[in-house]
PDB file of N, CA and C in Angstrom:
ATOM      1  N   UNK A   1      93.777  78.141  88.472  1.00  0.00           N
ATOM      2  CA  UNK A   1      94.186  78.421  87.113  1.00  0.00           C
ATOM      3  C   UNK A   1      92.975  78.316  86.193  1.00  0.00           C
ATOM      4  N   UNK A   2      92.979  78.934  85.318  1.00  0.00           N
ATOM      5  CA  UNK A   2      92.056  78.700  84.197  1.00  0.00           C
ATOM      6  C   UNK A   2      91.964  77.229  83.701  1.00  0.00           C
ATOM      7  N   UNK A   3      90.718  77.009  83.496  1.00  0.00           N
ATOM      8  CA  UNK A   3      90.468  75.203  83.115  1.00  0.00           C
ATOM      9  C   UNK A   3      91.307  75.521  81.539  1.00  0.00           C
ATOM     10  N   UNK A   4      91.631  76.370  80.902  1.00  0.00           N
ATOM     11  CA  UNK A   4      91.559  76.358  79.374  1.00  0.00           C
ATOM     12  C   UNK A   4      92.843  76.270  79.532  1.00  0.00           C
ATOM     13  N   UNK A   5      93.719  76.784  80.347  1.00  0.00           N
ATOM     14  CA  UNK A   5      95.012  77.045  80.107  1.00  0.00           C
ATOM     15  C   UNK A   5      95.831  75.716  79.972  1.00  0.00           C
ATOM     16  N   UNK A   6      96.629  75.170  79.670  1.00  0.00           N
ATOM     17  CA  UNK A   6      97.038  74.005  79.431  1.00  0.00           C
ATOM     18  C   UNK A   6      98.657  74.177  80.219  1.00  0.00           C
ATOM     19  N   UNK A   7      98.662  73.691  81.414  1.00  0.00           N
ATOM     20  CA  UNK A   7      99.532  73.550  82.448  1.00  0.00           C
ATOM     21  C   UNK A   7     100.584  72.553  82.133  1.00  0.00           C
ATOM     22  N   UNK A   8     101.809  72.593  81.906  1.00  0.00           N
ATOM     23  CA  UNK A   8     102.527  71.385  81.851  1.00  0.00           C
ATOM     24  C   UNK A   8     103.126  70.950  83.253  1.00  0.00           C
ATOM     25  N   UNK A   9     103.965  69.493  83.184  1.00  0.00           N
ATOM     26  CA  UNK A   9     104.442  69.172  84.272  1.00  0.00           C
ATOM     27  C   UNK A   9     105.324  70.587  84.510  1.00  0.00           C
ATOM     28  N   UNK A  10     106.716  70.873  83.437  1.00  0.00           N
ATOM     29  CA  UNK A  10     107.692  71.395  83.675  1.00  0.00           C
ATOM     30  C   UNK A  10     107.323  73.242  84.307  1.00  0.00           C
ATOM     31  N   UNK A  11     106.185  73.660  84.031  1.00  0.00           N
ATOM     32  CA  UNK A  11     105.635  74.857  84.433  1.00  0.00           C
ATOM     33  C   UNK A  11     104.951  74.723  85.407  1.00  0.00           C
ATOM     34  N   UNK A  12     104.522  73.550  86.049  1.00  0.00           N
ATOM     35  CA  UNK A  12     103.987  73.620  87.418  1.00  0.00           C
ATOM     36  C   UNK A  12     104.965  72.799  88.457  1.00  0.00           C
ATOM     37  N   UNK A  13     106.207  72.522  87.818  1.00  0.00           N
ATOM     38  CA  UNK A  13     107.191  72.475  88.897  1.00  0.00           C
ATOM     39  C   UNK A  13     107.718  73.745  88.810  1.00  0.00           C
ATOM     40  N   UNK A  14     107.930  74.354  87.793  1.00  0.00           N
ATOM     41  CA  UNK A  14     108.937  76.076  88.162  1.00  0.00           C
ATOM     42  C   UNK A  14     107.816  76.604  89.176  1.00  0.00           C
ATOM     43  N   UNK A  15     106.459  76.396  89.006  1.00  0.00           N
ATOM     44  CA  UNK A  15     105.653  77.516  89.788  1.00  0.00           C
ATOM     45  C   UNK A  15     106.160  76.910  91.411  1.00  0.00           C
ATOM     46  N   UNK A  16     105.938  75.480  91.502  1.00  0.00           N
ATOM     47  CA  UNK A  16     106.613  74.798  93.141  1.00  0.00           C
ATOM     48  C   UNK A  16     107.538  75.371  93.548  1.00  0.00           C
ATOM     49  N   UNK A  17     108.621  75.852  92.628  1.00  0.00           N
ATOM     50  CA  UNK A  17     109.674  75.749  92.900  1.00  0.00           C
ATOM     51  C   UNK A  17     109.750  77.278  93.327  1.00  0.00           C
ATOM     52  N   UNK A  18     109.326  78.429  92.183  1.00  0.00           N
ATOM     53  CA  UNK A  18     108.970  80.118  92.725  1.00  0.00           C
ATOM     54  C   UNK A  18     108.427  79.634  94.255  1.00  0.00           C
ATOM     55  N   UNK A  19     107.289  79.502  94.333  1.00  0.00           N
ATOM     56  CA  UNK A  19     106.449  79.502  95.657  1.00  0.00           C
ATOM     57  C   UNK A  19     107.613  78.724  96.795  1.00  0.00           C
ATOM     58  N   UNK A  20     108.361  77.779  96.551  1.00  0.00           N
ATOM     59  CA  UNK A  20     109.073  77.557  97.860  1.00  0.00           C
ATOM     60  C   UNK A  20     110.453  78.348  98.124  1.00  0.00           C
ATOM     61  N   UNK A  21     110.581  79.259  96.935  1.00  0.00           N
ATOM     62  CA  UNK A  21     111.591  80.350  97.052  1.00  0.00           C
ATOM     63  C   UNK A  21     110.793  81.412  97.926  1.00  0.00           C
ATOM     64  N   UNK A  22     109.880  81.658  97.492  1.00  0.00           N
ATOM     65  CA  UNK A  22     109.149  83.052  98.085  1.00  0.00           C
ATOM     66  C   UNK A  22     108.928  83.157  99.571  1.00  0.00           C
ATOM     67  N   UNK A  23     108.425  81.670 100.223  1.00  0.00           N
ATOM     68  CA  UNK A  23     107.872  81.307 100.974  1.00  0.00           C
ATOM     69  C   UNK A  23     108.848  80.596 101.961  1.00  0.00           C
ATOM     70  N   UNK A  24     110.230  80.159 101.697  1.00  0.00           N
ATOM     71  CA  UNK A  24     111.387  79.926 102.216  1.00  0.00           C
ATOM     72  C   UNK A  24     110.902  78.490 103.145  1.00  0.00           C
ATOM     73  N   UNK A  25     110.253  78.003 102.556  1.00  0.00           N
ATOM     74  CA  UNK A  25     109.476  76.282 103.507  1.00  0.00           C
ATOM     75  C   UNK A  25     109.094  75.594 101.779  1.00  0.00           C
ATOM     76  N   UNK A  26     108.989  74.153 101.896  1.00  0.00           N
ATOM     77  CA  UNK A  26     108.497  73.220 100.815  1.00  0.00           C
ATOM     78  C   UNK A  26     106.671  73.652 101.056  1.00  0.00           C
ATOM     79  N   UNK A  27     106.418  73.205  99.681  1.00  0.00           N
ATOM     80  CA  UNK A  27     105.194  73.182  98.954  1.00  0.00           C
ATOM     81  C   UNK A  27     104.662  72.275  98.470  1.00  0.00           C
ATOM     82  N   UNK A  28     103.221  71.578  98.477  1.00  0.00           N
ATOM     83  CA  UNK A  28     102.568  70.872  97.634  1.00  0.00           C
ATOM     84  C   UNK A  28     102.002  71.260  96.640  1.00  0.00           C
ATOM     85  N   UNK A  29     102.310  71.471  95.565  1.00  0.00           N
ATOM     86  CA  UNK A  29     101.206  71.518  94.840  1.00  0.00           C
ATOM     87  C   UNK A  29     100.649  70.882  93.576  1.00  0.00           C
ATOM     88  N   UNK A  30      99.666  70.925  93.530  1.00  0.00           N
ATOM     89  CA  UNK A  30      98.948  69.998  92.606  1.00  0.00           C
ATOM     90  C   UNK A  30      97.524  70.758  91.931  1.00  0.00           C
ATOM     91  N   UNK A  31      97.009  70.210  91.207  1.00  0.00           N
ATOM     92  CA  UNK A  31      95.875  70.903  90.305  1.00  0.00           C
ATOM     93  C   UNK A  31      94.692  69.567  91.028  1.00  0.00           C
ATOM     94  N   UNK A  32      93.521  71.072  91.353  1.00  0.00           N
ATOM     95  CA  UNK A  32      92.148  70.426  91.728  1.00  0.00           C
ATOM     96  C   UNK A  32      91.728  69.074  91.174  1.00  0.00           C
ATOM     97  N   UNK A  33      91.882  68.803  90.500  1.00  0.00           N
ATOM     98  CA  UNK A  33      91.495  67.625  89.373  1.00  0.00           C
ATOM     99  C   UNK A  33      92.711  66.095  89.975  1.00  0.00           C
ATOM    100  N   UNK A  34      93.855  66.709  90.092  1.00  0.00           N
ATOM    101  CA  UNK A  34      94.705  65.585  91.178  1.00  0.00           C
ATOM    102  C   UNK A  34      94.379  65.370  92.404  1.00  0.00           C
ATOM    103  N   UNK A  35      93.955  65.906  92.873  1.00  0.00           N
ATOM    104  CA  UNK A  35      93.650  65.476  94.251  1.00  0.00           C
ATOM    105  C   UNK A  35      92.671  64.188  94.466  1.00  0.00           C
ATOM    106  N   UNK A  36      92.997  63.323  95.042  1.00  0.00           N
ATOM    107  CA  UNK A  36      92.012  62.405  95.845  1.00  0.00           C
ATOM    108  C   UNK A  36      90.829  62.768  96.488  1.00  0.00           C
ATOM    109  N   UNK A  37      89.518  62.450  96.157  1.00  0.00           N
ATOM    110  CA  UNK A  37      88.210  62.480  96.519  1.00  0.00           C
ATOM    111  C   UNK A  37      88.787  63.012  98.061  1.00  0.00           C
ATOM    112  N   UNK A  38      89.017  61.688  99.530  1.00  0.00           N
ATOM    113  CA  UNK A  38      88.726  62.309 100.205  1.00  0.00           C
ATOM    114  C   UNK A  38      89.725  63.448 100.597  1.00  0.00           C
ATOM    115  N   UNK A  39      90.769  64.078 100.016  1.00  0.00           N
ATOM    116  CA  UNK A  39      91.316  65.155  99.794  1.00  0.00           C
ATOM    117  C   UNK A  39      90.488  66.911  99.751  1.00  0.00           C
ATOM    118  N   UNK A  40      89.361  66.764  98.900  1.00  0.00           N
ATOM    119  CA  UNK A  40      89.112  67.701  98.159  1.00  0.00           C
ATOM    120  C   UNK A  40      87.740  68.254  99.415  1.00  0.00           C
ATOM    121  N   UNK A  41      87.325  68.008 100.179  1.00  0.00           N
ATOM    122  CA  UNK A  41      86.834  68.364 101.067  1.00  0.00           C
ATOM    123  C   UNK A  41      87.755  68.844 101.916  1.00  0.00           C
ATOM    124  N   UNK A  42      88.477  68.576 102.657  1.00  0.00           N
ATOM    125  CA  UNK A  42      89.161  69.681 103.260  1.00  0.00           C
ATOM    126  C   UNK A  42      90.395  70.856 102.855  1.00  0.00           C
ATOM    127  N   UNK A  43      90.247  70.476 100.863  1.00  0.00           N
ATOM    128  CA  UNK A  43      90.958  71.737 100.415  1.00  0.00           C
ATOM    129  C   UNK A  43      90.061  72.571 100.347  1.00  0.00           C
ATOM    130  N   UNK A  44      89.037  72.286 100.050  1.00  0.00           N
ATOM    131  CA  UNK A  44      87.655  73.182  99.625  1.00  0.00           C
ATOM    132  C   UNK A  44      87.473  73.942 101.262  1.00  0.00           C
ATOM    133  N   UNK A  45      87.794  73.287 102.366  1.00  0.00           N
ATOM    134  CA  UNK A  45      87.786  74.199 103.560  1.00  0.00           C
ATOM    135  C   UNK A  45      88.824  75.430 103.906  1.00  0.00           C
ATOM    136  N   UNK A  46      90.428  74.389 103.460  1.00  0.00           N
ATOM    137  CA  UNK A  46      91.280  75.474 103.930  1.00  0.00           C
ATOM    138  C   UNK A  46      91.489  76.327 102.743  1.00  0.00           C
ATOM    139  N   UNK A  47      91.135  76.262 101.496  1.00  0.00           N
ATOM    140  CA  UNK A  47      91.914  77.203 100.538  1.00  0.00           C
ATOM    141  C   UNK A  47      91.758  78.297 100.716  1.00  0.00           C
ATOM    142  N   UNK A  48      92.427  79.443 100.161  1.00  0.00           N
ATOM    143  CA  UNK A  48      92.404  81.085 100.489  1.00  0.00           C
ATOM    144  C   UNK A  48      92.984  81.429  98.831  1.00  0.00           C
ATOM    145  N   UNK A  49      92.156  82.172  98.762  1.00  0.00           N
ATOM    146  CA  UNK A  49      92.147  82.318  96.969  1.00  0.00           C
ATOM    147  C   UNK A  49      93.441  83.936  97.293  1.00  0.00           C
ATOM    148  N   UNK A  50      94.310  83.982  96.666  1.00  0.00           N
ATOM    149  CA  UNK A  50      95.733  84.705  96.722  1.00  0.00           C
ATOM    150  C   UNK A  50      95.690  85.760  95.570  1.00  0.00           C
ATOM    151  N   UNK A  51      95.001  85.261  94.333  1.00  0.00           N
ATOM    152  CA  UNK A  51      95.284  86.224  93.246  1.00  0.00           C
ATOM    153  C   UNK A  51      93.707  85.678  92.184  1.00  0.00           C
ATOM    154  N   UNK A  52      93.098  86.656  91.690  1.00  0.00           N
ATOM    155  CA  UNK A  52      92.691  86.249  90.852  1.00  0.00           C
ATOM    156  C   UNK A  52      92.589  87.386  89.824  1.00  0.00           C
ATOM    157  N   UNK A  53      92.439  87.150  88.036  1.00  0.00           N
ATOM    158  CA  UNK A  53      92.988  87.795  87.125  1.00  0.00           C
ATOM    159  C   UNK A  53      91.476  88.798  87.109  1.00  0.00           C
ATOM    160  N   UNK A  54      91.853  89.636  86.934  1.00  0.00           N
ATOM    161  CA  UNK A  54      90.589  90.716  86.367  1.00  0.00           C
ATOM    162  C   UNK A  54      89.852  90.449  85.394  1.00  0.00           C
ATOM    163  N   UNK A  55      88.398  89.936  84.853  1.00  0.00           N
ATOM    164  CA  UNK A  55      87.550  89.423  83.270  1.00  0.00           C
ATOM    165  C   UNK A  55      87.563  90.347  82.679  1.00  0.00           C
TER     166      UNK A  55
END
């Protein structure tokens, strides 16, 4: 997401909640900045970037 955009709880549970509709299995999700140190090394391995907006 954009660092500028200002994410609330209640809009990044609807987004959990789209994505485990779409995807028909549960979801984690959380913003880069939540994650636990030793976390962020192996998101930085598995992530796969899905969409990004046109500048």
């Amino acid at each position: 997401m954009n660092k500028s955009a200002h994410v609330g709880l209640f809009k990044l549970s609807g987004m959990m909640l789209d994505i485990e509709d779409k995807l028909n299995r549960k979801v984690d999700l959380v913003t880069y900045s939540g994650l636990m140190d030793f976390a962020r090394k192996s998101v930085d391995t598995d992530k796969i970037l899905i969409y990004e907006r046109a500048k």
